[in-house]
N, C-alpha and C. Protein backbone atom coordinates (compact mmCIF):
# COMPACT_ATOMS: atom_id res chain seq x y z
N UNK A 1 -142.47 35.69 -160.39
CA UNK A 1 -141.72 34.72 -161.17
C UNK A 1 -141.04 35.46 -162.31
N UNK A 2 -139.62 35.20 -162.84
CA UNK A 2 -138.94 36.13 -163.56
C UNK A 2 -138.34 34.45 -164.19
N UNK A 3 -137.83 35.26 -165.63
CA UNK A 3 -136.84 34.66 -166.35
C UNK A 3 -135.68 34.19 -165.74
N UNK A 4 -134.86 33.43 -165.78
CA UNK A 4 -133.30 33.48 -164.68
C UNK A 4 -132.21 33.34 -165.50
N UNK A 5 -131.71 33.23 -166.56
CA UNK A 5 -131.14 33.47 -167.32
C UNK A 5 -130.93 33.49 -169.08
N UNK A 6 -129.98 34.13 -169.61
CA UNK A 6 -130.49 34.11 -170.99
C UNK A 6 -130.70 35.46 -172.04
N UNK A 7 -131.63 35.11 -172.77
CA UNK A 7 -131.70 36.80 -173.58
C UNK A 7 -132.49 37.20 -172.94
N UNK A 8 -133.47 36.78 -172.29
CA UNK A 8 -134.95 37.16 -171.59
C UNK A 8 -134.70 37.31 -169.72
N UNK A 9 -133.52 36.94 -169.39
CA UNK A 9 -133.25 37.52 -168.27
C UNK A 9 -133.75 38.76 -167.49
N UNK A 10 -134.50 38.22 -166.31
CA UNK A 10 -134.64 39.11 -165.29
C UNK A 10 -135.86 39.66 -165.66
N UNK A 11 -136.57 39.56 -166.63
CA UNK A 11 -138.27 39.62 -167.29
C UNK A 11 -138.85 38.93 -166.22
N UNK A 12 -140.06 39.66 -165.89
CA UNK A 12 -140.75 39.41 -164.59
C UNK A 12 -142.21 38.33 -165.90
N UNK A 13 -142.34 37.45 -165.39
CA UNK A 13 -143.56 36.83 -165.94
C UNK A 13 -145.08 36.38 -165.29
N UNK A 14 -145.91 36.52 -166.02
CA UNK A 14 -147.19 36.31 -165.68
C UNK A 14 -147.68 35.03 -165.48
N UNK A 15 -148.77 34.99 -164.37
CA UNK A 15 -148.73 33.76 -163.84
C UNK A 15 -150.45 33.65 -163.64
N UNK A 16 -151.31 32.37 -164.05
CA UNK A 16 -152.76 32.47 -163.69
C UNK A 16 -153.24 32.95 -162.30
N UNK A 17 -154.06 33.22 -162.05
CA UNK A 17 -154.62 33.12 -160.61
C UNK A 17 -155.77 32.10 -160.25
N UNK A 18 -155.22 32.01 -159.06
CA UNK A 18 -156.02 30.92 -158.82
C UNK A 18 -155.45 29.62 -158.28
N UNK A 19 -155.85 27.98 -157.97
CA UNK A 19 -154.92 27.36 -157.97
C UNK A 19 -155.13 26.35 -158.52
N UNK A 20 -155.36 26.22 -159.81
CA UNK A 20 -155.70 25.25 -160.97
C UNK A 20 -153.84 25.34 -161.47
N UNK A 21 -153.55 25.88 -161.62
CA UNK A 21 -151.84 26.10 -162.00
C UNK A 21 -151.14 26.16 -160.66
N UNK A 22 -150.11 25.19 -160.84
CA UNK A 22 -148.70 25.61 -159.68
C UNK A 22 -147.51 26.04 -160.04
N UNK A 23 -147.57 27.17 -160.59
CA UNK A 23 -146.02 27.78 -161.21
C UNK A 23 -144.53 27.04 -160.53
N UNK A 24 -143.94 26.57 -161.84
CA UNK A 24 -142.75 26.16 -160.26
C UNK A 24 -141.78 27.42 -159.93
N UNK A 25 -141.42 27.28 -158.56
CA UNK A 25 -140.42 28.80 -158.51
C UNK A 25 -139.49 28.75 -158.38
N UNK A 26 -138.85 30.02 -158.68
CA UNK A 26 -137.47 30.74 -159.73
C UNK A 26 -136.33 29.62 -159.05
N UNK A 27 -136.36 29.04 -157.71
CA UNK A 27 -135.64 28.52 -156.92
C UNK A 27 -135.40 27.26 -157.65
N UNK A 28 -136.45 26.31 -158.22
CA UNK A 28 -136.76 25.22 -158.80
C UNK A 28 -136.19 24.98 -159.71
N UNK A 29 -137.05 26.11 -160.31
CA UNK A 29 -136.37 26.32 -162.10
C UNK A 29 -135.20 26.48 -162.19
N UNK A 30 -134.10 27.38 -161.58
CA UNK A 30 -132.93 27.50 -161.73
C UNK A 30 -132.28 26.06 -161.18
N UNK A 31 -132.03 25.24 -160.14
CA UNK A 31 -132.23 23.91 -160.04
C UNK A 31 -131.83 22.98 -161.48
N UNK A 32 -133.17 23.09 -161.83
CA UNK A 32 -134.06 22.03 -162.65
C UNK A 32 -132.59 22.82 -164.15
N UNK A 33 -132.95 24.24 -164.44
CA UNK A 33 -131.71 24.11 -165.76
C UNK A 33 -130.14 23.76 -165.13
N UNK A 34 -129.88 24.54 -164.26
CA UNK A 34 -128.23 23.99 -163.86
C UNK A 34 -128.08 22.45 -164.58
N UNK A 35 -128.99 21.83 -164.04
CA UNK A 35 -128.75 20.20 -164.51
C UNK A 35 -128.84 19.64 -165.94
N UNK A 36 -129.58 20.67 -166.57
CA UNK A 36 -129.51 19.89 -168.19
C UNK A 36 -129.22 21.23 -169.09
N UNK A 37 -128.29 22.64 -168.22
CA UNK A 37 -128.28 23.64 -168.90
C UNK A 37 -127.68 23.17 -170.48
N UNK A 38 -126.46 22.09 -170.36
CA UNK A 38 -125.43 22.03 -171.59
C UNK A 38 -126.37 21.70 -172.91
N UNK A 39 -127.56 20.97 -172.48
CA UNK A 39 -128.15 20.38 -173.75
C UNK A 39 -129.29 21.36 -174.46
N UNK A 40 -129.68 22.36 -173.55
CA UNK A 40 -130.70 23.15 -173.98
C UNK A 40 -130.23 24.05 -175.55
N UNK A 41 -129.01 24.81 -175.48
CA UNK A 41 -128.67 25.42 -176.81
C UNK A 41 -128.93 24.76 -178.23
N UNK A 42 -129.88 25.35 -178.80
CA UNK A 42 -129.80 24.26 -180.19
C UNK A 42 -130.51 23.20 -180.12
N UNK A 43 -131.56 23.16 -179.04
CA UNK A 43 -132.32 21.81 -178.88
C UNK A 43 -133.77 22.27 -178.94
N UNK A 44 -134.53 21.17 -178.67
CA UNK A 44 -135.86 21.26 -179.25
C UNK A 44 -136.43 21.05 -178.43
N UNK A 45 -137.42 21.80 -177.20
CA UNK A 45 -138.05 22.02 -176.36
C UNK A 45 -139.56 21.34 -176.12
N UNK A 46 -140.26 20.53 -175.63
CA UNK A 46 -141.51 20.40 -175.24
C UNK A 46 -141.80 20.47 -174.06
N UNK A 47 -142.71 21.53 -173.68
CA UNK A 47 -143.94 21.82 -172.47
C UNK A 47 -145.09 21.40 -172.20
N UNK A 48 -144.83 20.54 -171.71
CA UNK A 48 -146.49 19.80 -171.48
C UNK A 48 -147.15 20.54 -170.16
N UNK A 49 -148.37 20.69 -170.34
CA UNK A 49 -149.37 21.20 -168.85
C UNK A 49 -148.43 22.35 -168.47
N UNK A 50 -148.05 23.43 -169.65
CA UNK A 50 -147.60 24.14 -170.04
C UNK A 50 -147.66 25.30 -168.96
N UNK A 51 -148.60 25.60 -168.46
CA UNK A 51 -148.92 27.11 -167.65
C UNK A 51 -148.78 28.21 -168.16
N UNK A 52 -148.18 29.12 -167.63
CA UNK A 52 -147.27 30.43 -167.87
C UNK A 52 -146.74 30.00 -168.94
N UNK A 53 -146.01 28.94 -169.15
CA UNK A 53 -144.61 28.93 -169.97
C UNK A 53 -143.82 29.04 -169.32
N UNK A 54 -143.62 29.08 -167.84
CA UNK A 54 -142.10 29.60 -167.50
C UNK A 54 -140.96 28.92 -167.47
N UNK A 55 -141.57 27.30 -168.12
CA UNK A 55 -140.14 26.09 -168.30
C UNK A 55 -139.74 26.28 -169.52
N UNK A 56 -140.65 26.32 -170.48
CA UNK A 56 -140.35 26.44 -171.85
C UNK A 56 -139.70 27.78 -172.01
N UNK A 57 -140.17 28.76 -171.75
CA UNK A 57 -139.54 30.27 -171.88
C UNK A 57 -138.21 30.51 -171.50
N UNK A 58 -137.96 29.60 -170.14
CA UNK A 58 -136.28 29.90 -169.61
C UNK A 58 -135.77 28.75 -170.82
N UNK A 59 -136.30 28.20 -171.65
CA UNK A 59 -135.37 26.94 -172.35
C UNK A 59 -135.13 27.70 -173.67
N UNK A 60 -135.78 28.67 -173.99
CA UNK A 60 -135.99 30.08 -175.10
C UNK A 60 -134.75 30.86 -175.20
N UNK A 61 -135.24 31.13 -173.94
CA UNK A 61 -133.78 32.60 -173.07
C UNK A 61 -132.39 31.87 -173.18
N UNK A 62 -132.23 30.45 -172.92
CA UNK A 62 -130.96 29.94 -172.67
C UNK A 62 -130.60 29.17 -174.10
N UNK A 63 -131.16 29.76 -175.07
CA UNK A 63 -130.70 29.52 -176.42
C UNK A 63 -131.77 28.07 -177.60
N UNK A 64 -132.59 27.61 -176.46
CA UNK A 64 -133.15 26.41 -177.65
C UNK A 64 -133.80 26.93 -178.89
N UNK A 65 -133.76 26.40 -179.84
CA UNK A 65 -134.00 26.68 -181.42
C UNK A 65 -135.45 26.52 -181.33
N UNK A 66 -136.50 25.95 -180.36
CA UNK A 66 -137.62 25.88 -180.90
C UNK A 66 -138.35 25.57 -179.37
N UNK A 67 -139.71 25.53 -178.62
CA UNK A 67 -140.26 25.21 -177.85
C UNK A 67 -141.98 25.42 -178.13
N UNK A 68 -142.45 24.12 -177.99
CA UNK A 68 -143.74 23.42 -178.11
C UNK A 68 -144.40 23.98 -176.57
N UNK A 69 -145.41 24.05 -176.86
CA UNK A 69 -146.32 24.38 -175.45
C UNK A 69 -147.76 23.75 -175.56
N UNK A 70 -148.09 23.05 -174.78
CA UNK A 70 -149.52 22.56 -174.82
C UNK A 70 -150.34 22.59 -173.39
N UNK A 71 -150.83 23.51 -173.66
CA UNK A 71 -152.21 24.27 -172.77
C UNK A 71 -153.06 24.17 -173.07
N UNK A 72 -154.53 24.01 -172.24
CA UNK A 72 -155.53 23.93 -172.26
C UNK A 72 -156.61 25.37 -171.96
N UNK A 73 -156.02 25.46 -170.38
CA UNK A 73 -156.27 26.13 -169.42
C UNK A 73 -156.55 27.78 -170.15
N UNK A 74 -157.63 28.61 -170.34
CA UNK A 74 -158.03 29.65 -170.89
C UNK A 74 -157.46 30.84 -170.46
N UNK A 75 -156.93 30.81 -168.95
CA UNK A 75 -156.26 31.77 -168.28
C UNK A 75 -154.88 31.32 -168.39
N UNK A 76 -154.18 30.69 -167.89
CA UNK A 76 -153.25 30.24 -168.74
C UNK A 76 -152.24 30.46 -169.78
N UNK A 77 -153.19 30.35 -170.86
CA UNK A 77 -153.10 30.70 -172.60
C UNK A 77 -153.03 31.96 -172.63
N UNK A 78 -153.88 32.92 -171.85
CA UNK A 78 -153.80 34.42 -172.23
C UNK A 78 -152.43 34.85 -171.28
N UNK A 79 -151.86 34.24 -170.15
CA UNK A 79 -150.70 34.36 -169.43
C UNK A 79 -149.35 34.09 -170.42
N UNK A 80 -149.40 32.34 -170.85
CA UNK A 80 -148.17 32.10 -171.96
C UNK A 80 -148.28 33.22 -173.01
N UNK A 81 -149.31 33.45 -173.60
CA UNK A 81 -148.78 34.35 -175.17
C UNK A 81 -148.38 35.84 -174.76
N UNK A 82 -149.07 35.92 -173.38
CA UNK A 82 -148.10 37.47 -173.11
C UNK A 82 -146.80 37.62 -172.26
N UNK A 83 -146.43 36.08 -172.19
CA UNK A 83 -145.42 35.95 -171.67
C UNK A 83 -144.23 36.09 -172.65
N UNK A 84 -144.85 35.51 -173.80
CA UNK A 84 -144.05 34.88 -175.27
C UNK A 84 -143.95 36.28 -175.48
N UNK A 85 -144.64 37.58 -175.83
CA UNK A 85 -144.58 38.72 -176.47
C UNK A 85 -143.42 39.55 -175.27
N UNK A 86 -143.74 39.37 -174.36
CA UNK A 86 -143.25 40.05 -173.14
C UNK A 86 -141.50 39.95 -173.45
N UNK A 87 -141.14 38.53 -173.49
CA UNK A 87 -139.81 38.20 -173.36
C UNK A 87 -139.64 38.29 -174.96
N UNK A 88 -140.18 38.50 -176.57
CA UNK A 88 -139.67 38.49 -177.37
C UNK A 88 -139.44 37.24 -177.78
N UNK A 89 -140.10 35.56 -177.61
CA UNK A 89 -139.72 34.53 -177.82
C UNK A 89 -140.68 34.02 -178.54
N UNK A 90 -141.62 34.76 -178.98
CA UNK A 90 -143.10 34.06 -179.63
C UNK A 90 -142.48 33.29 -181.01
N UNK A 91 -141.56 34.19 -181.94
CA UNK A 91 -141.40 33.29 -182.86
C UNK A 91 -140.62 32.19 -182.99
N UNK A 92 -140.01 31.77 -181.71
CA UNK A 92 -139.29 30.38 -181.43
C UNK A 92 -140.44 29.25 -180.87
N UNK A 93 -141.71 29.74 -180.56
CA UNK A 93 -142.39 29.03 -179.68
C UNK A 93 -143.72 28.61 -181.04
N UNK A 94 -144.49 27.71 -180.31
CA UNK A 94 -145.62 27.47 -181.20
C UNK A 94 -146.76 26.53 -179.75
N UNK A 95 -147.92 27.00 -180.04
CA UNK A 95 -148.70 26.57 -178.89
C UNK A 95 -149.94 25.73 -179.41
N UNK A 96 -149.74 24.80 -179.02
CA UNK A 96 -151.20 24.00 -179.10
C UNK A 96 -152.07 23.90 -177.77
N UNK A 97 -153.01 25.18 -177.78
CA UNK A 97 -154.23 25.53 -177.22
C UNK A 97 -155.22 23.93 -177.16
N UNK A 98 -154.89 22.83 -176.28
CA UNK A 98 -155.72 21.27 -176.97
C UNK A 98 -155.28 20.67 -175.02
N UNK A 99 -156.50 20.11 -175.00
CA UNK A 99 -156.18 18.69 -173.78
C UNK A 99 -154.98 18.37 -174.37
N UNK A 100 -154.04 17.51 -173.12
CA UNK A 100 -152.71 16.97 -173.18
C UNK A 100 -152.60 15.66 -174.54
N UNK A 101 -153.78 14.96 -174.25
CA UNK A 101 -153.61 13.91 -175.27
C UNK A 101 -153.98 14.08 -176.46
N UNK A 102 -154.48 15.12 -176.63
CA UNK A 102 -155.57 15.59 -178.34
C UNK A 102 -154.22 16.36 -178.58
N UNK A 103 -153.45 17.15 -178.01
CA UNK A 103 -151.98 17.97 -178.73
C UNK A 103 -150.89 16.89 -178.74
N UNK A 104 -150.87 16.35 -177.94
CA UNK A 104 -149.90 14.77 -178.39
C UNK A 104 -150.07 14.46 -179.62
N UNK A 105 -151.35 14.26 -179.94
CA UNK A 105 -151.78 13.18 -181.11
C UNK A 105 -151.23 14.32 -181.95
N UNK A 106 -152.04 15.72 -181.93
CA UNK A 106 -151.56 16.66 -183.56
C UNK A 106 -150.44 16.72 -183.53
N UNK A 107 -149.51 17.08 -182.62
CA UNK A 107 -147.86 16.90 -182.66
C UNK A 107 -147.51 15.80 -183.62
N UNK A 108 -147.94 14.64 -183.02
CA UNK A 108 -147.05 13.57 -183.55
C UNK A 108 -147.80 12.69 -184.64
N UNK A 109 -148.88 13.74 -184.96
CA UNK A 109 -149.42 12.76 -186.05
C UNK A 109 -150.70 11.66 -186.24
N UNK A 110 -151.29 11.87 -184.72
CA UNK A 110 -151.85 11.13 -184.62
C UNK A 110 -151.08 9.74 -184.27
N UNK A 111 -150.10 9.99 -183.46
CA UNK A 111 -149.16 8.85 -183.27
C UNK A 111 -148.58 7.63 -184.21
N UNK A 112 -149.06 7.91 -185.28
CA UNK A 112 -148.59 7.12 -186.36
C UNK A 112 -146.68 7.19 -186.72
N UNK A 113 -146.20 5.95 -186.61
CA UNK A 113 -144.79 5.90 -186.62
C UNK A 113 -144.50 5.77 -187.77
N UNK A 114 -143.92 6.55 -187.95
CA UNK A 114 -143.34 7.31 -189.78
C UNK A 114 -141.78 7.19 -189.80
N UNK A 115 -141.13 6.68 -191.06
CA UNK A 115 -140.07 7.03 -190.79
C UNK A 115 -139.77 8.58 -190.66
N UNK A 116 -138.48 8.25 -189.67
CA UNK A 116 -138.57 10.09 -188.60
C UNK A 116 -138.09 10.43 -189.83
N UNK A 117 -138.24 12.04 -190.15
CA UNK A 117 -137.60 13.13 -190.54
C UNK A 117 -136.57 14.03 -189.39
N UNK A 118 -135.98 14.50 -190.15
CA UNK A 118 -134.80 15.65 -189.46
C UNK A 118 -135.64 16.53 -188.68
N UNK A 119 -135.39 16.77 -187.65
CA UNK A 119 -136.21 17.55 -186.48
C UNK A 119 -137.32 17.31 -185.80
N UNK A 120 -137.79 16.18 -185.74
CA UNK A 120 -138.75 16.22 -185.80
C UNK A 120 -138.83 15.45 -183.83
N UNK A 121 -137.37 15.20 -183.31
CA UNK A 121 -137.32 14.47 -182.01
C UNK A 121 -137.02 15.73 -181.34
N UNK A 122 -137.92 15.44 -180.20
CA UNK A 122 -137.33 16.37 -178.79
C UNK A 122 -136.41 16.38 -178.19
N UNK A 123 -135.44 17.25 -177.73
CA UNK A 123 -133.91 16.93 -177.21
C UNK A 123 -134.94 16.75 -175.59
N UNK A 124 -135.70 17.52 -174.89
CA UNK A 124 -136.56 17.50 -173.87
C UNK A 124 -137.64 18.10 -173.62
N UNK A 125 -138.19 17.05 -172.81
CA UNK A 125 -140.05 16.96 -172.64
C UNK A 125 -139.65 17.55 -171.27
N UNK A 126 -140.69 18.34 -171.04
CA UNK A 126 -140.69 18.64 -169.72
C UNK A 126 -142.55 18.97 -169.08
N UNK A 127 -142.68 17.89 -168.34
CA UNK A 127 -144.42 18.07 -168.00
C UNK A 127 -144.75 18.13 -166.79
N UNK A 128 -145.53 19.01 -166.12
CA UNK A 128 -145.87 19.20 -164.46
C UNK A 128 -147.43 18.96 -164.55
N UNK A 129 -148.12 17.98 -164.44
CA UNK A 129 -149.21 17.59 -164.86
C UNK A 129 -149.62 17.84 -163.45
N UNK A 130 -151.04 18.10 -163.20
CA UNK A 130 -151.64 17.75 -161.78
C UNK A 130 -151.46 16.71 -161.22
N UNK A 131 -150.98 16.33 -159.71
CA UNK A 131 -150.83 15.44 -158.54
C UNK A 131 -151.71 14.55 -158.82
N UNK A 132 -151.12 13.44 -158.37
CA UNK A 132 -152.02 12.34 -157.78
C UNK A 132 -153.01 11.74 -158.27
N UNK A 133 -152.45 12.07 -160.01
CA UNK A 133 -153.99 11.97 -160.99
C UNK A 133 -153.54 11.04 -162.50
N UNK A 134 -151.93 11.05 -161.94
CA UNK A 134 -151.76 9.87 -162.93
C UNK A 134 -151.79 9.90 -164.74
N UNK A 135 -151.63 10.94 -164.47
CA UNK A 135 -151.70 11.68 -165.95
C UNK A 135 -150.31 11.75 -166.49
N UNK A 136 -149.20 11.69 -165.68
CA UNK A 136 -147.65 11.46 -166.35
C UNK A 136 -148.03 9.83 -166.83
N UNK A 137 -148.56 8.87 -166.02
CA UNK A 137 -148.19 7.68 -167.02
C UNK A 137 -148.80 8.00 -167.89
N UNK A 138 -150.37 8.51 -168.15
CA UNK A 138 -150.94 7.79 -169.45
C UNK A 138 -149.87 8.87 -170.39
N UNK A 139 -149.31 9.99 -170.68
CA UNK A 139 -148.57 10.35 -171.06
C UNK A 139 -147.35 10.07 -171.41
N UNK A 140 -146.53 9.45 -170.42
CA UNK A 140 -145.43 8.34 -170.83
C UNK A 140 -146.05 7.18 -171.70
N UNK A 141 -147.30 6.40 -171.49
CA UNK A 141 -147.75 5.75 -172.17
C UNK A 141 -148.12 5.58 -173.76
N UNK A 142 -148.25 7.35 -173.78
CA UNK A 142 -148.28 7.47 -175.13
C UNK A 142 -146.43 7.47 -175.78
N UNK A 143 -145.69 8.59 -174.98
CA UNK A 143 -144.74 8.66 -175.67
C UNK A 143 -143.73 7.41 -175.78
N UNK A 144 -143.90 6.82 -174.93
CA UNK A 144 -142.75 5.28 -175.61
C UNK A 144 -143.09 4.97 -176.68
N UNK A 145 -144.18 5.06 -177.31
CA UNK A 145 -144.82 4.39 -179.01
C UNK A 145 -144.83 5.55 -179.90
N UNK A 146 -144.31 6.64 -179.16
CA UNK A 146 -144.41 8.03 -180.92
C UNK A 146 -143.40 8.01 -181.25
N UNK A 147 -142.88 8.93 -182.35
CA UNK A 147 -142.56 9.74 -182.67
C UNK A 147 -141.23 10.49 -182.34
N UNK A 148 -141.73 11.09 -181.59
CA UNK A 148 -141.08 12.46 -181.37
C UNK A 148 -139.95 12.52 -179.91
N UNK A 149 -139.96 11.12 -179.96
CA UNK A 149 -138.26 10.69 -178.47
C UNK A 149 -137.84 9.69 -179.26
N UNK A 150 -136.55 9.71 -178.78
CA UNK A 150 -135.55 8.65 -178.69
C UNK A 150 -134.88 8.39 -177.64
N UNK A 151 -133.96 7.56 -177.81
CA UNK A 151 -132.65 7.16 -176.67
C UNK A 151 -131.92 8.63 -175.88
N UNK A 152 -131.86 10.05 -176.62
CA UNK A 152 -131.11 10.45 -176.59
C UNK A 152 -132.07 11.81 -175.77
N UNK A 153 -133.64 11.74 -175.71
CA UNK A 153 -134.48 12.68 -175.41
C UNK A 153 -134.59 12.33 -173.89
N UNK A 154 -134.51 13.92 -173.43
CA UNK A 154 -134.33 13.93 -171.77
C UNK A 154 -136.02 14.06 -171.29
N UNK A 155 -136.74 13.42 -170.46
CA UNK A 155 -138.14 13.56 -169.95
C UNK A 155 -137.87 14.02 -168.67
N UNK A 156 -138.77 15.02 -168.59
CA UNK A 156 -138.61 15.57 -166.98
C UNK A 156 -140.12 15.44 -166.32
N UNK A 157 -140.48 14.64 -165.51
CA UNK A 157 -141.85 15.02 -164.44
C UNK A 157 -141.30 15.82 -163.58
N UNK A 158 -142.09 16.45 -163.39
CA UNK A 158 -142.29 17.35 -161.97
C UNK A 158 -143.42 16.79 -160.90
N UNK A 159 -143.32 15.73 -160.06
CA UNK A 159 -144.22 15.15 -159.47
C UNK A 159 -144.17 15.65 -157.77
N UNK A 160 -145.24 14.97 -157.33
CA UNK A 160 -145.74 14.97 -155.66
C UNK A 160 -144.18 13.76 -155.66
N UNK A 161 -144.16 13.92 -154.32
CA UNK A 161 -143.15 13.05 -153.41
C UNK A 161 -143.52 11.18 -153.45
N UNK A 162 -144.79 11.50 -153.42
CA UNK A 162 -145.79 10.05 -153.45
C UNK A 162 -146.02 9.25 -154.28
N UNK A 163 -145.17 10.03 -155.78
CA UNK A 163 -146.22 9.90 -157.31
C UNK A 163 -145.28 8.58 -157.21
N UNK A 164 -145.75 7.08 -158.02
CA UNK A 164 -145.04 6.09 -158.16
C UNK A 164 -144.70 6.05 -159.36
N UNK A 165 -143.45 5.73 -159.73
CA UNK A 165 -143.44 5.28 -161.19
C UNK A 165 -142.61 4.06 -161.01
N UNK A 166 -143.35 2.91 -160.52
CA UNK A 166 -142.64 1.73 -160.88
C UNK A 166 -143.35 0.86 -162.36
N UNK A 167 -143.90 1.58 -163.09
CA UNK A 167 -144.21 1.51 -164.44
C UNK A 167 -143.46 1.38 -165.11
N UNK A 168 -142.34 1.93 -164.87
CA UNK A 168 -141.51 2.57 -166.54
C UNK A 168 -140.65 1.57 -167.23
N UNK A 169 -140.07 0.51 -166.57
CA UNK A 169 -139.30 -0.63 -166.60
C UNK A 169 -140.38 -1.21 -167.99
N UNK A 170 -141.77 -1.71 -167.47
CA UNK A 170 -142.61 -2.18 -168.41
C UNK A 170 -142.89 -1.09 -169.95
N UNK A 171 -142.74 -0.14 -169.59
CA UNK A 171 -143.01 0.88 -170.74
C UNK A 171 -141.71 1.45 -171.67
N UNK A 172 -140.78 0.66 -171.40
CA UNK A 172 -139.36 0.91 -172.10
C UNK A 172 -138.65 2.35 -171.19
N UNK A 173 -138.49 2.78 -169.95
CA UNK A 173 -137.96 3.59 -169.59
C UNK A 173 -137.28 3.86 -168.47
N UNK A 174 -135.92 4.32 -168.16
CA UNK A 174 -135.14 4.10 -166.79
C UNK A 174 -135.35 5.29 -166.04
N UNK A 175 -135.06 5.96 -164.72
CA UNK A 175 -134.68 6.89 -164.33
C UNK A 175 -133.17 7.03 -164.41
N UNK A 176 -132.67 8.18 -165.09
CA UNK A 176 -131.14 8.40 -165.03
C UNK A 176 -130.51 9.53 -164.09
N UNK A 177 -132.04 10.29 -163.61
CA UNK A 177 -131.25 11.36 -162.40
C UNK A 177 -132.99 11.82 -161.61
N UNK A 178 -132.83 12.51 -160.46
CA UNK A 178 -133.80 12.74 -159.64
C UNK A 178 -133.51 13.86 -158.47
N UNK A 179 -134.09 14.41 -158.76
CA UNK A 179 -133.80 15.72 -157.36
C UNK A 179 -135.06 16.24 -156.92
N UNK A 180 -134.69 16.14 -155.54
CA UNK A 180 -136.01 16.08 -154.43
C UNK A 180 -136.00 17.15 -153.82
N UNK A 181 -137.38 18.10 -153.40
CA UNK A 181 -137.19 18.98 -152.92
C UNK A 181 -138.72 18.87 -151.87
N UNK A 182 -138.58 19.95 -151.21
CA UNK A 182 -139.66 19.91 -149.89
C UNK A 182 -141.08 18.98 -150.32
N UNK A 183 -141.74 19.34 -151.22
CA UNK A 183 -143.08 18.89 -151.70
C UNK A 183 -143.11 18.36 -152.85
N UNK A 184 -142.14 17.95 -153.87
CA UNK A 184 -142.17 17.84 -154.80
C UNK A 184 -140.86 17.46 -155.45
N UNK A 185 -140.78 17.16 -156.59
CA UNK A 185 -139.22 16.70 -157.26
C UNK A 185 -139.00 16.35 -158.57
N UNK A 186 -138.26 16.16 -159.26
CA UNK A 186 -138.09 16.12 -160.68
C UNK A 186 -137.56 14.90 -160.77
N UNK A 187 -138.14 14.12 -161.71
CA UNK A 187 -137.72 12.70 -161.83
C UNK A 187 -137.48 12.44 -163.80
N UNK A 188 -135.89 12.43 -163.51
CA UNK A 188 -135.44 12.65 -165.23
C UNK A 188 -135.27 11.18 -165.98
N UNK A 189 -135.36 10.83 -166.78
CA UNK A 189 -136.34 10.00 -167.56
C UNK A 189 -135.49 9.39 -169.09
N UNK A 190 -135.40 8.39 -169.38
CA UNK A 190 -134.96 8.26 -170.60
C UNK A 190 -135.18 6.65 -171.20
N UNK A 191 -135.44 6.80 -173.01
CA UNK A 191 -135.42 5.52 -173.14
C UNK A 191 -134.52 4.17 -173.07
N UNK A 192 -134.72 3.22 -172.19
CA UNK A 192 -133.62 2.16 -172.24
C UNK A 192 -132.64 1.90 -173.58
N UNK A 193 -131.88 1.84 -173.65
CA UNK A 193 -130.87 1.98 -174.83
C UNK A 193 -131.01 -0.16 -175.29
C-alpha cells in the first residue's frame, strides 16, 4: 500500500498484520479521492477506525490543513505513527489512541453543543468500521447531535454490500453519492439542508 498522490507520493506504507484491519487498496483509495479530490485542500480531515492511516494520510499528501485519527487497535497505532513520521505528516495529524465512541466524545466535548467556534467542523469524516456490526449507525447516531458537522461536511462509510442504512432519513441524513465495488462500497453522506 503506497501514498497515490501529493507531497507524500509513492511512500510505500505500513499496514497491521493480521485480519482485525482491512486496509482499503491503492485501487479504492484513488477511486474514493478522484471524487472529493476538489474539497480536500485546506480542509479538515477525520479518520475514524483509523488503521494504517492510509485515508487520512492520502488527505495530508493532497494538501488538507489538519487530519484527526482515532484508533484503538495497538498494532495499528504503532503502524499510523510510523506511517505519519515515514511520509513527514505527523505535525498536520493528531491521534486519539481511544474506542470509537470515548474519542468522539473527547473530540467533541463530550458532545455538548456549544456555540461552534472557527474550525472546529469537519470538511470530511471518513470511517471503515468492521462489517456487519453496525457500528456506522451508532456513530452516525452520535454525529447528527455534535458538534463537529454541518450541512456542508462530506461523511464517507466504507461498508459490506449488505450494510443497510435505511436509518438516515430518521437521523437527519441523505445519501448524495455511492460507488460500488466487488465486496464493498462507499456510501457518501450529508446533512439534510
Amino acid at each position: 500500500m503506497r501514498v497515490i498522490a501529493g507531497t507524500a507520493k509513492r511512500l510505500q506504507l505500513k499496514t497491521p498484520k493480521g485480519l482485525e484491519t482491512r486496509p482499503t487498496t491503492d485501487r479504492i483509495k484513488e477511486t474514493l479521492f478522484n471524487m472529493i479530490s476538489t474539497g480536500i485542500p485546506d480542509g479538515r480531515f477525520l479518520d475514524l477506525f483509523s488503521g494504517s492511516g492510509a485515508i487520512g494520510i492520502e488527505a495530508l499528501s493532497r494538501g488538507a490543513k489538519e487530519a484527526v485519527f482515532i484508533e484503538n487497535n495497538k498494532e495499528a497505532l504503532t503502524c499510523l505513527r510510523k506511517n505519519l513520521e515515514h511520509t513527514r505528516l505527523a505535525s498536520k495529524a493528531l491521534i486519539i489512541p481511544k474506542d470509537i465512541m470515548v474519542g468522539l466524545k473527547a473530540l467533541t466535548g463530550k458532545g455538548e453543543v456549544e456555540e461552534q467556534k472557527e474550525g472546529q467542523i469537519f470538511d470530511f469524516i471518513f470511517m471503515d468500521p468492521p462489517y456487519e456490526q453496525k457500528l456506522e449507525k451508532k456513530v452516525l447516531e452520535y454525529l447528527a447531535k455534535s458538534s463537529i458537522i454541518n450541512s456542508e461536511t462530506i461523511i464517507i462509510v466504507e461498508a459490506g454490500q449488505n450494510t443497510s442504512f435505511d436509518y438516515l432519513e430518521e437521523l437527519g441524513f441523505c445519501i448524495i453519492n455511492e460507488k460500488n465495488y466487488k465486496s464493498n462500497r462507499h456510501v457518501f453522506l450529508s446533512l439534510k439542508n
